[in-house]
Protein backbone atom coordinates (compact mmCIF):
# COMPACT_ATOMS: atom_id res chain seq x y z
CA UNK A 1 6.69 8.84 2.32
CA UNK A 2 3.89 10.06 4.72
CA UNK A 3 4.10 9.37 8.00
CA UNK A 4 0.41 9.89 10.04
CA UNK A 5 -0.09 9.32 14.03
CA UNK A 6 -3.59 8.51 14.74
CA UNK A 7 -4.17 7.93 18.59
CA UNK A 8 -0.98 6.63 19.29
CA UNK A 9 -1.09 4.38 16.01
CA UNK A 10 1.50 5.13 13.38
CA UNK A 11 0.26 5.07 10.18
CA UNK A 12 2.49 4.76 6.51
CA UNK A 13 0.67 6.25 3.61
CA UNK A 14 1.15 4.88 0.31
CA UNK A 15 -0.07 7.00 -2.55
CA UNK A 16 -1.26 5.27 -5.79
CA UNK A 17 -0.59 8.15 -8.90
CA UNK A 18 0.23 7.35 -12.60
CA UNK A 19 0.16 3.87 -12.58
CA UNK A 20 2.82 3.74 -9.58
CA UNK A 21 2.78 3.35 -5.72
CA UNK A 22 4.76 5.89 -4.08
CA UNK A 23 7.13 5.39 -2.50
CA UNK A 24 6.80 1.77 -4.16
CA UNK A 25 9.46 0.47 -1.39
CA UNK A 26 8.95 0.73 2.25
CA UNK A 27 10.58 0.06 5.31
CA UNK A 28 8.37 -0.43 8.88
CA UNK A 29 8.36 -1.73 12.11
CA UNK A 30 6.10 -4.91 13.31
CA UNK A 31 2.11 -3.71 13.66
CA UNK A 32 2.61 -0.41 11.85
CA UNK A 33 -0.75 0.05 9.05
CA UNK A 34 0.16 1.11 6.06
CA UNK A 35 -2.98 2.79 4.02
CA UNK A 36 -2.89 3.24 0.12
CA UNK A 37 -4.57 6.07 -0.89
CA UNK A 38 -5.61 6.51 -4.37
CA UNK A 39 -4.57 9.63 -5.82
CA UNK A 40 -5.19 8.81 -9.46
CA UNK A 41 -7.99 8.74 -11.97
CA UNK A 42 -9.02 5.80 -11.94
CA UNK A 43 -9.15 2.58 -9.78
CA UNK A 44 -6.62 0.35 -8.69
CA UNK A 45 -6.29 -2.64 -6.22
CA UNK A 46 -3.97 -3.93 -3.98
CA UNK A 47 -2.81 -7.62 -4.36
CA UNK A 48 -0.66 -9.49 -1.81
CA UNK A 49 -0.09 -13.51 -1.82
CA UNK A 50 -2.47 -13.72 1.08
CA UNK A 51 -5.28 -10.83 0.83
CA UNK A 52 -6.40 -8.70 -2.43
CA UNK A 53 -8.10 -5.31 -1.67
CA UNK A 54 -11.14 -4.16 -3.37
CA UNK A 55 -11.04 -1.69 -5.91
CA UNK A 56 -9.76 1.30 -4.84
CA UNK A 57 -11.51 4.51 -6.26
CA UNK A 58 -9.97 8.06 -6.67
CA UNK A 59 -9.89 9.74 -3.45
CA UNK A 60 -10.49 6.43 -1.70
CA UNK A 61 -7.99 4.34 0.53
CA UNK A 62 -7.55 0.79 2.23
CA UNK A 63 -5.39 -0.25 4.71
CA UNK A 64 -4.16 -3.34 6.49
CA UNK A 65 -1.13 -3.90 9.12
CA UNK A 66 1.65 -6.27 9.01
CA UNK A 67 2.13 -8.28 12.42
CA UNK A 68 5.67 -10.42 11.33
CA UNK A 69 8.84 -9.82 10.06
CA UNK A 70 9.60 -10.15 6.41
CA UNK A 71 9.34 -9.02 2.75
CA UNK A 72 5.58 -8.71 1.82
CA UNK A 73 5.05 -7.97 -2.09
CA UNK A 74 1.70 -6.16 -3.89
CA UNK A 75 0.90 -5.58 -6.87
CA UNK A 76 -2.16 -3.83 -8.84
CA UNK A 77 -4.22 -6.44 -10.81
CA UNK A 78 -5.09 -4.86 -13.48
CA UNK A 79 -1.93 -2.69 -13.90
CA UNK A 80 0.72 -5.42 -13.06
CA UNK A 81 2.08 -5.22 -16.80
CA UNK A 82 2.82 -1.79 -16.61
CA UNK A 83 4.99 -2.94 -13.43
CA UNK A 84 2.79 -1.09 -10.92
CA UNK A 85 3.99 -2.81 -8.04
CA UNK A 86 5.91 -2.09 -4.83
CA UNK A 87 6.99 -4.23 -1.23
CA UNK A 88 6.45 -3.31 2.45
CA UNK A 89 10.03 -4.93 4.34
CA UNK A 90 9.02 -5.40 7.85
CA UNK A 91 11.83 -5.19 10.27
C-alpha cells in the first residue's frame, strides 16, 4: 500500500494492474481518500453500492473519501468475472 500526505490530508493509493486492485483489502481511518490509480492498459471503473466512477484510463486516477465506519465493497464493471474486486474497512 501507498501511503501519500497532501497538505495535511492523508491519502491511500490503490493501484489498478492486471485485472486486480492492489492491495485489494484496505484498512483506514474515518475521512481518509483513498485514490485508484490506473496502472494498467486499459480502462477500468470503480463500482460501490452507492457511487460508480467513470472510466478510469491508464495513467489516470479517481478518488473519493469515506466519512463512516464500516465495510465498503467495489468492484470493476466490466472485469467483475475475472473477480477484480477489493473492500476499503473503515475503522
Amino acid at each position: 500500500m501507498t501511503i501519500v500526505f497532501t497538505r495535511a490530508t492523508l491519502v491511500i493509493l490503490i493501484f489498478m494492474h492486471k485485472m486486480s486492485f492492489i492491495p485489494k483489502d484496505v484498512h483506514i481511518k474515518q475521512k481518509v481518500r483513498v485514490e485508484w490509480v490506473n496502472d494498467d492498459t486499459i480502462p477500468h471503473n470503480v463500482v460501490f453500492k452507492d457511487i460508480k466512477s467513470p472510466y478510469i484510463y491508464p495513467g489516470h486516477s479517481w478518488s473519493r473519501s469515506f466519512p463512516a465506519k464500516g465495510k465498503y465493497e467495489y468492484y470493476c464493471e466490466p472485469h467483475r468475472s475475472m473477480e477484480m474486486t477489493g473492500s476499503i474497512i473503515v475503522e
